[in-house]
PDB file of N, CA and C in Angstrom:
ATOM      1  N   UNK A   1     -16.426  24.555 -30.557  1.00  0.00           N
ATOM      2  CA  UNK A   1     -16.062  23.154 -30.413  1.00  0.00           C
ATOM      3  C   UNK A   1     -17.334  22.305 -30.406  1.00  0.00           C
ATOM      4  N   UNK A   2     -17.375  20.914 -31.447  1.00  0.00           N
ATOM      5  CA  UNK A   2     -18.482  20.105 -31.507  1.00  0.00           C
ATOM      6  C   UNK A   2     -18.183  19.814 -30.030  1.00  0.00           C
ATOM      7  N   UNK A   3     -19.925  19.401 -29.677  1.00  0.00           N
ATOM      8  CA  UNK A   3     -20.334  18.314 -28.323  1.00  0.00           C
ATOM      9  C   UNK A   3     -20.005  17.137 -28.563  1.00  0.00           C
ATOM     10  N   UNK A   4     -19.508  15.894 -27.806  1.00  0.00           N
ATOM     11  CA  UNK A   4     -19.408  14.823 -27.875  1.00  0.00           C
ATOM     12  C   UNK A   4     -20.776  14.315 -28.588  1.00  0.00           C
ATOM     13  N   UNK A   5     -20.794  13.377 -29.059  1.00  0.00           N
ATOM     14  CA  UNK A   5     -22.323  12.460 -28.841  1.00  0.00           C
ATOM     15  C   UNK A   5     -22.237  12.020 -27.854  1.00  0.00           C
ATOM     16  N   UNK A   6     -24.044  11.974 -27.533  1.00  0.00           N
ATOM     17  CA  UNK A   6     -24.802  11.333 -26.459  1.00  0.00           C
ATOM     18  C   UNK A   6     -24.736  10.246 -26.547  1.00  0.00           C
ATOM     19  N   UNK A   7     -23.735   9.100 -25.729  1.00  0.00           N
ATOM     20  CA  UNK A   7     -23.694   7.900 -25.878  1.00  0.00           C
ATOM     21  C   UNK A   7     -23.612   7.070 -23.613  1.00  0.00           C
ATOM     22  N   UNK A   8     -23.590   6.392 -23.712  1.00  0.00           N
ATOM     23  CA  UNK A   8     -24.088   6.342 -22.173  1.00  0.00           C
ATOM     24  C   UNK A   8     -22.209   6.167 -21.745  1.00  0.00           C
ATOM     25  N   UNK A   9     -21.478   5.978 -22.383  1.00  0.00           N
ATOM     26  CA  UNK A   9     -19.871   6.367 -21.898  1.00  0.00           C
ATOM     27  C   UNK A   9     -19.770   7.595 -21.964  1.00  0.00           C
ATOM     28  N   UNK A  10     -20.357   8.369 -22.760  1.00  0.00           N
ATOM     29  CA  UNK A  10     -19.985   9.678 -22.471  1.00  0.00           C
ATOM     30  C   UNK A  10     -20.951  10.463 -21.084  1.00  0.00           C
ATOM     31  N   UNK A  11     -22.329   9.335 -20.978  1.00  0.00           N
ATOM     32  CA  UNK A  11     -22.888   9.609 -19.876  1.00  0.00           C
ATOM     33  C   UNK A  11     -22.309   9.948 -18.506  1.00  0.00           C
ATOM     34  N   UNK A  12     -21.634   8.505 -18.436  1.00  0.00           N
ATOM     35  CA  UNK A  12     -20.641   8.334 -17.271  1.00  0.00           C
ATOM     36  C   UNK A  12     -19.763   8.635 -17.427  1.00  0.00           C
ATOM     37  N   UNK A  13     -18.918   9.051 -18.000  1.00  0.00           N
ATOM     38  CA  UNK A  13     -17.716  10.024 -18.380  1.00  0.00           C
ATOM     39  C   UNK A  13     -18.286  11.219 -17.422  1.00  0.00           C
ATOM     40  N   UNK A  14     -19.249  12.070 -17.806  1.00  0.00           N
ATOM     41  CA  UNK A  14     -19.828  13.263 -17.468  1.00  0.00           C
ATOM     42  C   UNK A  14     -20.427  13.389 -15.696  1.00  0.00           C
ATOM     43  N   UNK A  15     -20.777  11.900 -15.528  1.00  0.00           N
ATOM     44  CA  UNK A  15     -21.093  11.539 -13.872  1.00  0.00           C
ATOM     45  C   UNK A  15     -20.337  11.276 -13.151  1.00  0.00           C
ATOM     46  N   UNK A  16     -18.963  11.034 -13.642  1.00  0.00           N
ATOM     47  CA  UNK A  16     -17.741  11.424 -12.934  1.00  0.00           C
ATOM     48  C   UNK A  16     -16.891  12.415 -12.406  1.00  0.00           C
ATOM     49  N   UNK A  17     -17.888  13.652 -12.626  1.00  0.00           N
ATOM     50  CA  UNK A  17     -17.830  14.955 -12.262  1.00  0.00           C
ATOM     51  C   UNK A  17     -18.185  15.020 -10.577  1.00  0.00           C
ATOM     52  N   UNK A  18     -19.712  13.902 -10.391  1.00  0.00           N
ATOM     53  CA  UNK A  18     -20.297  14.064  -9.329  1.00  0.00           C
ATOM     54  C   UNK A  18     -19.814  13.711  -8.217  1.00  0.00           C
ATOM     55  N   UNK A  19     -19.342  14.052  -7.217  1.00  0.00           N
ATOM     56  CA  UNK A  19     -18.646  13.135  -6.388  1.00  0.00           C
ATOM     57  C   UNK A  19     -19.370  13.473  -4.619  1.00  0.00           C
ATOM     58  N   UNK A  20     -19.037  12.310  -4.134  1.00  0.00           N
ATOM     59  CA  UNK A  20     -19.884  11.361  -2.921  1.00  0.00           C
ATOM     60  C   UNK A  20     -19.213  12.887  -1.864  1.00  0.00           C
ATOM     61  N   UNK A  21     -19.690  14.159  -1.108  1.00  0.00           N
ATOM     62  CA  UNK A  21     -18.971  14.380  -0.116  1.00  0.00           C
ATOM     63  C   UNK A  21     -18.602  13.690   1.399  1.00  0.00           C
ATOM     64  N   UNK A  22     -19.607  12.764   1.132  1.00  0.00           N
ATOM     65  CA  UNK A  22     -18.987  11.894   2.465  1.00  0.00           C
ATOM     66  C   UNK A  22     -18.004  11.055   2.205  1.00  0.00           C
ATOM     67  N   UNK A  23     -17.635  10.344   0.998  1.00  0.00           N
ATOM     68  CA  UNK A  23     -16.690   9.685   0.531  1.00  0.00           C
ATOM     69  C   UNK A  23     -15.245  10.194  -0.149  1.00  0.00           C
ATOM     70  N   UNK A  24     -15.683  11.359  -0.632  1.00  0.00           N
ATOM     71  CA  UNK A  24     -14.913  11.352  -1.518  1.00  0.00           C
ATOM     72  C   UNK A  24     -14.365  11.340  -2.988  1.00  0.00           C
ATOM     73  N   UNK A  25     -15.214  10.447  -3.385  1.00  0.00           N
ATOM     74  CA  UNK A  25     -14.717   9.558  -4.608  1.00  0.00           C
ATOM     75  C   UNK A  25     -16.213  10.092  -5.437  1.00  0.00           C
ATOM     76  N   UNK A  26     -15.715   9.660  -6.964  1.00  0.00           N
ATOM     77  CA  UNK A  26     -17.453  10.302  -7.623  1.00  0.00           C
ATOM     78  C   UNK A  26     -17.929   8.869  -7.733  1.00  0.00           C
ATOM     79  N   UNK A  27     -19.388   9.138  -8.061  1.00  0.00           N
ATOM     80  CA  UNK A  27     -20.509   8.186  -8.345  1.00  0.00           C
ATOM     81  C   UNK A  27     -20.732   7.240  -9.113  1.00  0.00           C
ATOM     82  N   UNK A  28     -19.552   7.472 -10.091  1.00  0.00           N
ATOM     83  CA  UNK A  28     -19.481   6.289 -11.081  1.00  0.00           C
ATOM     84  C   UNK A  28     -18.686   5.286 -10.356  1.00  0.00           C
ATOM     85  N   UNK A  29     -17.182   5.939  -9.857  1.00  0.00           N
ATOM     86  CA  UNK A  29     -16.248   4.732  -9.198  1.00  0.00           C
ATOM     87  C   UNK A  29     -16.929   3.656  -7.831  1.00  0.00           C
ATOM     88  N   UNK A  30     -17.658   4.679  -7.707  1.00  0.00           N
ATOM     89  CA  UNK A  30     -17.949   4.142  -6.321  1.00  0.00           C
ATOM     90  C   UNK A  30     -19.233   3.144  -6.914  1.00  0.00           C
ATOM     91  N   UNK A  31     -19.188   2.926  -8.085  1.00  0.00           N
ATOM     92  CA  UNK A  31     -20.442   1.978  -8.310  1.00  0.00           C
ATOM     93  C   UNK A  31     -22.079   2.458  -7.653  1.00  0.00           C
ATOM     94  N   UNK A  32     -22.504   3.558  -7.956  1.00  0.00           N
ATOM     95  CA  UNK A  32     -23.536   4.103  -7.188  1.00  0.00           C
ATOM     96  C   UNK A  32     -24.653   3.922  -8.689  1.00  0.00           C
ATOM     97  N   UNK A  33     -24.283   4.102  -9.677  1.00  0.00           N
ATOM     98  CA  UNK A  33     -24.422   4.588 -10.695  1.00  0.00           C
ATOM     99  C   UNK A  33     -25.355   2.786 -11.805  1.00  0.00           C
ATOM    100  N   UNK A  34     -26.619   2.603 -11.530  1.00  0.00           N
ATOM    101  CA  UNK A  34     -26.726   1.106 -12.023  1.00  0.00           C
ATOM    102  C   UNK A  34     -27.219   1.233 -13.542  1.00  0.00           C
ATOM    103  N   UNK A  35     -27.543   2.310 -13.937  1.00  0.00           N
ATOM    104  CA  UNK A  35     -27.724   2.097 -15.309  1.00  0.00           C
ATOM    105  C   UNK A  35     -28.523   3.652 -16.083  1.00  0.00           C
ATOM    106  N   UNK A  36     -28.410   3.567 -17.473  1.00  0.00           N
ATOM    107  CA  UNK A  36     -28.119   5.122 -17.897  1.00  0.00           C
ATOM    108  C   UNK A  36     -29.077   4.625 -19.305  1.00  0.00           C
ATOM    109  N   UNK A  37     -30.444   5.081 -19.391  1.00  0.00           N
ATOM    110  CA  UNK A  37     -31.273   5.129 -20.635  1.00  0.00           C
ATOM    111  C   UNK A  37     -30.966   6.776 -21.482  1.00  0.00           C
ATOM    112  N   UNK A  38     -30.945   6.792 -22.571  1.00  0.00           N
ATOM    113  CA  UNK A  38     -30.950   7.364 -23.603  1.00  0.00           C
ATOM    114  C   UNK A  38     -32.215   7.453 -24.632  1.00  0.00           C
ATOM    115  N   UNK A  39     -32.894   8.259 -24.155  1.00  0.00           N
ATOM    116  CA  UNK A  39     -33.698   8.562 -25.327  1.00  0.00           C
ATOM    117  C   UNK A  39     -34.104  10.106 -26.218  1.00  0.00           C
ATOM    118  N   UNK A  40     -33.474  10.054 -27.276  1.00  0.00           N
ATOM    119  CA  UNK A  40     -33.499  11.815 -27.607  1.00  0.00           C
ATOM    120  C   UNK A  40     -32.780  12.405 -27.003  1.00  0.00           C
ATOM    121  N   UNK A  41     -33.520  13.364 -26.767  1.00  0.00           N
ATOM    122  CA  UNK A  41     -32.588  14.998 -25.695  1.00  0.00           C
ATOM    123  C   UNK A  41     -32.440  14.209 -24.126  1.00  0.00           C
ATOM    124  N   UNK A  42     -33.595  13.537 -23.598  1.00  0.00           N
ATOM    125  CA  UNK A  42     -33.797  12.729 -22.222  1.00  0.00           C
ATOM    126  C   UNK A  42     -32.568  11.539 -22.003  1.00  0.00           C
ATOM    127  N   UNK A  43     -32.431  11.945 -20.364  1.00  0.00           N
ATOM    128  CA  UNK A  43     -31.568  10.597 -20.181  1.00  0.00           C
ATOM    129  C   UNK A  43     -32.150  10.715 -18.501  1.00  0.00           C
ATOM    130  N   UNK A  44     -31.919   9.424 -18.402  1.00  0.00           N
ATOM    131  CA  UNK A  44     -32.494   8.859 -17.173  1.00  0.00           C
ATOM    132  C   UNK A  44     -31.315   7.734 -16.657  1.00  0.00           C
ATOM    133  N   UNK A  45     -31.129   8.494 -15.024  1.00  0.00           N
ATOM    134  CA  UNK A  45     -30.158   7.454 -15.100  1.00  0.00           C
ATOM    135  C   UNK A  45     -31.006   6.973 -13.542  1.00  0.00           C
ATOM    136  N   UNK A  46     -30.560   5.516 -13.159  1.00  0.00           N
ATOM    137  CA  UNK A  46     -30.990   4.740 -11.986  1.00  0.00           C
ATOM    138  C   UNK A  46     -29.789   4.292 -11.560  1.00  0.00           C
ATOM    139  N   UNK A  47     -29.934   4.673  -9.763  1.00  0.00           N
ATOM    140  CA  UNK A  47     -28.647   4.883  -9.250  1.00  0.00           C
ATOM    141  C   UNK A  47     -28.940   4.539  -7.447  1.00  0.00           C
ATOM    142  N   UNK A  48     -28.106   4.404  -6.521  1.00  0.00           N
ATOM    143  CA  UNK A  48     -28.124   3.684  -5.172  1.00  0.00           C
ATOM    144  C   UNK A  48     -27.247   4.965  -4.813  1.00  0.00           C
ATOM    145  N   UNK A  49     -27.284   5.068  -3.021  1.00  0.00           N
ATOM    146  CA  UNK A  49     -26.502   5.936  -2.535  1.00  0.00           C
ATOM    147  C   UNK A  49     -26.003   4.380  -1.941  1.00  0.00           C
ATOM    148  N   UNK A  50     -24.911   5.189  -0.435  1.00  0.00           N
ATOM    149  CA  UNK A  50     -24.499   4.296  -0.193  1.00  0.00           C
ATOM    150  C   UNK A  50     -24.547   2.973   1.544  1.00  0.00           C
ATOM    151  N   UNK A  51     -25.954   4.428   1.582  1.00  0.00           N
ATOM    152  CA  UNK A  51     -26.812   4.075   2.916  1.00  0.00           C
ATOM    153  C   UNK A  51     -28.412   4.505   2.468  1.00  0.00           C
ATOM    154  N   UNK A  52     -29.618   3.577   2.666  1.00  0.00           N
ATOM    155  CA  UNK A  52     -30.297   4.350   2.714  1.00  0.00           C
ATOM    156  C   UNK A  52     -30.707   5.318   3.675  1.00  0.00           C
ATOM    157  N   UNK A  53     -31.550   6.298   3.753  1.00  0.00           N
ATOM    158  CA  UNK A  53     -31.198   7.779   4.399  1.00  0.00           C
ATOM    159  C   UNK A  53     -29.847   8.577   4.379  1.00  0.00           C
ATOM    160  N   UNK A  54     -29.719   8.316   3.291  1.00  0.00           N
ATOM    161  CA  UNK A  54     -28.347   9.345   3.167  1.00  0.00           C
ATOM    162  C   UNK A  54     -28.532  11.016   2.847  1.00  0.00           C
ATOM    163  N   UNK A  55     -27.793  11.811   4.138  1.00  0.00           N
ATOM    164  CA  UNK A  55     -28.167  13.154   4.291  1.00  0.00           C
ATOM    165  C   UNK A  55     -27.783  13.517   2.951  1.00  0.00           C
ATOM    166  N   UNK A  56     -26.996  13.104   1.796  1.00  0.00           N
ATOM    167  CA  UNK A  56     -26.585  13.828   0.885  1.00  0.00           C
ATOM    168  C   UNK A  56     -27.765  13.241  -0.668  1.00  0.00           C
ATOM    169  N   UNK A  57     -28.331  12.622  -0.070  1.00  0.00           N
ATOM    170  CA  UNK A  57     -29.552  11.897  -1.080  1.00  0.00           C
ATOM    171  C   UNK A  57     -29.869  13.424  -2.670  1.00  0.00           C
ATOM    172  N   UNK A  58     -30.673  14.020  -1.459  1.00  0.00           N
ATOM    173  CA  UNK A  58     -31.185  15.248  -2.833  1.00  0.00           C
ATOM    174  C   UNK A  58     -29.892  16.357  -3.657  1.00  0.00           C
ATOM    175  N   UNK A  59     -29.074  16.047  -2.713  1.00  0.00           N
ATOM    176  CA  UNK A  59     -27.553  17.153  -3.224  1.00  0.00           C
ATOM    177  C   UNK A  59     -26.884  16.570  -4.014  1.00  0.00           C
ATOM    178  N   UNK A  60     -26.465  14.846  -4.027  1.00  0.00           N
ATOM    179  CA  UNK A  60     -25.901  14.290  -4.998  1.00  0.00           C
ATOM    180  C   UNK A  60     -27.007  13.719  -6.617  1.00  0.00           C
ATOM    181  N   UNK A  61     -28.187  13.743  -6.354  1.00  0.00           N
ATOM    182  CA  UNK A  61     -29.024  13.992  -7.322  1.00  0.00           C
ATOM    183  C   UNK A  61     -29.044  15.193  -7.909  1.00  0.00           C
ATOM    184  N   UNK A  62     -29.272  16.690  -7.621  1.00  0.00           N
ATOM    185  CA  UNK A  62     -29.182  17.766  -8.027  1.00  0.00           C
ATOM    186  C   UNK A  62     -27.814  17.509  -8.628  1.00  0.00           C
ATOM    187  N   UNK A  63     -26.568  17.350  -8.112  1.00  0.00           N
ATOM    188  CA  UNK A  63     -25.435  17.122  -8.803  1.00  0.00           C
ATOM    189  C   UNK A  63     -25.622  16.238 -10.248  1.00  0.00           C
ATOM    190  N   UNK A  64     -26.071  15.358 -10.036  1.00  0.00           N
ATOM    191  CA  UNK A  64     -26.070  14.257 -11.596  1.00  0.00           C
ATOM    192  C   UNK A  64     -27.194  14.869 -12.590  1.00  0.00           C
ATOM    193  N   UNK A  65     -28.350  16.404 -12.256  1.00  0.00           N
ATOM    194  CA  UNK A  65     -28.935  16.276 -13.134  1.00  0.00           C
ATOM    195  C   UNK A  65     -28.682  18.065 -13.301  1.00  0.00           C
ATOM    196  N   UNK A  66     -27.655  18.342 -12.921  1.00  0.00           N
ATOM    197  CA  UNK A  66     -26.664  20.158 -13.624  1.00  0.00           C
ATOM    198  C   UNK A  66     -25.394  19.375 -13.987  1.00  0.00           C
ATOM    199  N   UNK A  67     -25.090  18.316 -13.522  1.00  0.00           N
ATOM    200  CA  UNK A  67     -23.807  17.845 -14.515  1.00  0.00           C
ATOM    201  C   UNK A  67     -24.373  17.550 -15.527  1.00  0.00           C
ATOM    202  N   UNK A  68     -25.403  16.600 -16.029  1.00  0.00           N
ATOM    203  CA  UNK A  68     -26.080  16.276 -17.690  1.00  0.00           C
ATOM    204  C   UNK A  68     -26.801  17.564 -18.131  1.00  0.00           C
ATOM    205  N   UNK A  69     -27.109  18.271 -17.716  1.00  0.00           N
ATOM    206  CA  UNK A  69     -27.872  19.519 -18.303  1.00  0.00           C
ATOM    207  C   UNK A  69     -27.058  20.309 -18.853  1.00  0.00           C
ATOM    208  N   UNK A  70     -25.661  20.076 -18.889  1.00  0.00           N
ATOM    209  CA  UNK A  70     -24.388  20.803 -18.844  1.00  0.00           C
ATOM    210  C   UNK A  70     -24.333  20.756 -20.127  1.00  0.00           C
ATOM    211  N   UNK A  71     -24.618  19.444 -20.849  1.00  0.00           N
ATOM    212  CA  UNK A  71     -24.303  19.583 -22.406  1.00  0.00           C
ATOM    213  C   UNK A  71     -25.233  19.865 -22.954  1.00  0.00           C
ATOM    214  N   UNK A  72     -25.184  19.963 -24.114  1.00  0.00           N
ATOM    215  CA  UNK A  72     -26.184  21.179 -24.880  1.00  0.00           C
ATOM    216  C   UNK A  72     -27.600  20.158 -25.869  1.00  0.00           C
ATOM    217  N   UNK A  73     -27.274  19.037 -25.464  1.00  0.00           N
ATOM    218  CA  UNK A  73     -28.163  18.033 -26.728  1.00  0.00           C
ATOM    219  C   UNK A  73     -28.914  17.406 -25.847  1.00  0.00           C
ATOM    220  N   UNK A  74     -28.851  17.758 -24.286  1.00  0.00           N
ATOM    221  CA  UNK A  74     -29.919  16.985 -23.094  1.00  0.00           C
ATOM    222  C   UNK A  74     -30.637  18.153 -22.428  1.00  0.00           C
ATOM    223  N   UNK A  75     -31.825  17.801 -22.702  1.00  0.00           N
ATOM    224  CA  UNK A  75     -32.515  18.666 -22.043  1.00  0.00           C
ATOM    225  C   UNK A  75     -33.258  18.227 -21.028  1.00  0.00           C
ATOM    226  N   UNK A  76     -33.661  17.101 -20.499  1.00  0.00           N
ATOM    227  CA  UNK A  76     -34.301  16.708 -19.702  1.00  0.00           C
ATOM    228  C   UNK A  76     -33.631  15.589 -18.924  1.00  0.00           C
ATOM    229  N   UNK A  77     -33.328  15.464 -17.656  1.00  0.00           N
ATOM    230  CA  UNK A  77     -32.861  14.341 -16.734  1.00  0.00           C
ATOM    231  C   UNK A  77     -33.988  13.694 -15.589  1.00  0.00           C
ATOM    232  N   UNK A  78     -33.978  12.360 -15.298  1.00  0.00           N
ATOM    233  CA  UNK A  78     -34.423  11.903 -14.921  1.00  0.00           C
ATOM    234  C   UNK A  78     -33.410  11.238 -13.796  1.00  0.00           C
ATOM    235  N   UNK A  79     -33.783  11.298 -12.563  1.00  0.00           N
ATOM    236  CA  UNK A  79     -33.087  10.807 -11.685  1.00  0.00           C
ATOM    237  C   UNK A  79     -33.611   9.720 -10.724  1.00  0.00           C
ATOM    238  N   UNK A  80     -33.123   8.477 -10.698  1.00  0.00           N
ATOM    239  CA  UNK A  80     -34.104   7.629  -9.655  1.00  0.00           C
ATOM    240  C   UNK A  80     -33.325   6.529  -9.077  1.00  0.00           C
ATOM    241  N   UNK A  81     -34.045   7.564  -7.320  1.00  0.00           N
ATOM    242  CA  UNK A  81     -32.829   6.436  -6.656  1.00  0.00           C
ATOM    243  C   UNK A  81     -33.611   5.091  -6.032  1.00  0.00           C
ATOM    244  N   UNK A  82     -33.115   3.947  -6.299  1.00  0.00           N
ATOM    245  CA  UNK A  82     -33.514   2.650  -5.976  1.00  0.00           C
ATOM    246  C   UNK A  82     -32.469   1.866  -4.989  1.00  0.00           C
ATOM    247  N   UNK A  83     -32.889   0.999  -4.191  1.00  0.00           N
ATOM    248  CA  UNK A  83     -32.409   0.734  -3.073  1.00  0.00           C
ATOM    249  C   UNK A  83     -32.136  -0.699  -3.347  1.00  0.00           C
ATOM    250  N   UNK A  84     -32.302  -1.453  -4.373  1.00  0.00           N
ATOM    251  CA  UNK A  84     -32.466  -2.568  -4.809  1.00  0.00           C
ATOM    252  C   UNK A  84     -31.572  -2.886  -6.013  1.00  0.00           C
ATOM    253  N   UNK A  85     -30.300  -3.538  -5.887  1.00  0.00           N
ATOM    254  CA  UNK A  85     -29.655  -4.488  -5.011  1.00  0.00           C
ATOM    255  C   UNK A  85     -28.902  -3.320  -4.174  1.00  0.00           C
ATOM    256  N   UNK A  86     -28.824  -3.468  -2.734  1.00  0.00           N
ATOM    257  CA  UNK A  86     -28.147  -2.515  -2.005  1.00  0.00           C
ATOM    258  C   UNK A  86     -27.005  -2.347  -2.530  1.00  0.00           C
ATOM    259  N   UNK A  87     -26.606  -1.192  -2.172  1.00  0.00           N
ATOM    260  CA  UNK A  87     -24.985  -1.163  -2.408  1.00  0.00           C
ATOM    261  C   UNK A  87     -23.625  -1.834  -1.690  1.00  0.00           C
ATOM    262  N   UNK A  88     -23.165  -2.266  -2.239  1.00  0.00           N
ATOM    263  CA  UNK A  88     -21.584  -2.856  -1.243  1.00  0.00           C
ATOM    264  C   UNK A  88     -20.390  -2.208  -1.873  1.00  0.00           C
ATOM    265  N   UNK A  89     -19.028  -2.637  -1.425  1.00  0.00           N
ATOM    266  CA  UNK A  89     -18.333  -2.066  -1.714  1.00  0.00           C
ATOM    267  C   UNK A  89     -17.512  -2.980  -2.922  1.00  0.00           C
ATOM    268  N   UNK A  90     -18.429  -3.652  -3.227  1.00  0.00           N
ATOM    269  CA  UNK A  90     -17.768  -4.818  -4.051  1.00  0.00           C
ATOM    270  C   UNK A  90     -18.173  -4.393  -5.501  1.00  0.00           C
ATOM    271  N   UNK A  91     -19.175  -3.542  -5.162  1.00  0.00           N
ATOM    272  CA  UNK A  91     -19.473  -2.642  -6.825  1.00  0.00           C
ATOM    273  C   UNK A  91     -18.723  -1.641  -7.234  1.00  0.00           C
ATOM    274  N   UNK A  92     -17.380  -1.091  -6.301  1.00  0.00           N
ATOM    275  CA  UNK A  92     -17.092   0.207  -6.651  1.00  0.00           C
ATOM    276  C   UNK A  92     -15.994  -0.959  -7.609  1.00  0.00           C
ATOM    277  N   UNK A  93     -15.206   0.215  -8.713  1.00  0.00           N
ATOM    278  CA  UNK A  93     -14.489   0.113  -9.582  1.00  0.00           C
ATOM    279  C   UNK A  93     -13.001   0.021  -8.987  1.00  0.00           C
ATOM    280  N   UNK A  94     -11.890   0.095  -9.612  1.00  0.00           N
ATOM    281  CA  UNK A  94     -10.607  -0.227  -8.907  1.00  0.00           C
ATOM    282  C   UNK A  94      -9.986   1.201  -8.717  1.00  0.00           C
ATOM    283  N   UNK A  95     -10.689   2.248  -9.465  1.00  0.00           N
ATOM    284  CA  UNK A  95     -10.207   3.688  -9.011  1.00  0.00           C
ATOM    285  C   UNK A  95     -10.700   3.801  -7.876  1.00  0.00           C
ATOM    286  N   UNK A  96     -12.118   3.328  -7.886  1.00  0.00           N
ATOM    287  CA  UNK A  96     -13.177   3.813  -6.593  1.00  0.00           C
ATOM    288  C   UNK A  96     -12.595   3.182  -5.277  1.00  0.00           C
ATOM    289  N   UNK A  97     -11.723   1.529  -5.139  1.00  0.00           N
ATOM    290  CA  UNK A  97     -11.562   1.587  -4.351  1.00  0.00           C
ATOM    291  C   UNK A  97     -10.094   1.791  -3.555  1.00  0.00           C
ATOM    292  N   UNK A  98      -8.964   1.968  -4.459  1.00  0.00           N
ATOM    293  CA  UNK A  98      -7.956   2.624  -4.728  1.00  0.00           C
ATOM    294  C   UNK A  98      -8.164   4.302  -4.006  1.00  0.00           C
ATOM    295  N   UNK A  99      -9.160   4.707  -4.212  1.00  0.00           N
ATOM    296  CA  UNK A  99      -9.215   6.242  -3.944  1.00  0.00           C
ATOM    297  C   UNK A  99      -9.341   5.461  -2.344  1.00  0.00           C
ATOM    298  N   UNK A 100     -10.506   4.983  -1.769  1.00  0.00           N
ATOM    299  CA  UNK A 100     -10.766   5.078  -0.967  1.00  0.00           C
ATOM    300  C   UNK A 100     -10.047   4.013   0.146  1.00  0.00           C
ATOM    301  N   UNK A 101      -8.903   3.548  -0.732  1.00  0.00           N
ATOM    302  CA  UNK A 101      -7.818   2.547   0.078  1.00  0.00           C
ATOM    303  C   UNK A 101      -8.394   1.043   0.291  1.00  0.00           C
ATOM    304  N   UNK A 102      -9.346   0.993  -0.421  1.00  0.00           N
ATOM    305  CA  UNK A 102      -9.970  -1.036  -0.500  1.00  0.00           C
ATOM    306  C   UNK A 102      -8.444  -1.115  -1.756  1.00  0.00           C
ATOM    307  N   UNK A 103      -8.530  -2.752  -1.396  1.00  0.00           N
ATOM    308  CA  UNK A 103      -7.625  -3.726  -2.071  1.00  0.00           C
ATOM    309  C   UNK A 103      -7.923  -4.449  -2.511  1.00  0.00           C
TER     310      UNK A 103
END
């Protein structure tokens, strides 16, 4: 079976695998997820938890960079977490806050 192309929907398609264990919900819904470069085999994505010091900081990173390593046309991930604009709950998506019972 062909691989999808590397396109940054199929990025986040694929980071919707990752999901928050303190929350629940994965990393895309929950708006954690601020933006996804593409270059070549490399992708780099820049992303917020949902506290800073969050005990799950290095586990949900390891998660977003064996979920992209997963397909066969990325070989290199870049992961970087930035704290800037904090996170609220006003970024998660309507699954994200549906899962987690916001209205």
């Amino acid at each position: 079976m062909a691989q999808k192309p590397l396109t940054e929907e199929f990025v986040l398609d694929t980071l919707r695998q990752v999901i928050d264990p303190e929350i629940g919900c994965n990393i895309v819904d929950l708006g954690l997820v601020y933006g996804v470069t593409i270059e070549g085999d490399k992708v780099s994505v820049e992303m917020t938890l949902t506290a800073p010091g969050c005990p799950m900081q290095e586990s949900i990173a390891w998660g977003v960079k064996m979920a992209l390593l997963n397909h066969d046309t990325i070989q290199d991930v870049d992961v970087e977490i930035v704290w800037d604009p904090p996170w609220n709950a006003s970024m998660m998506s309507d699954v994200g806050r549906a899962h987690v019972g916001i209205r």
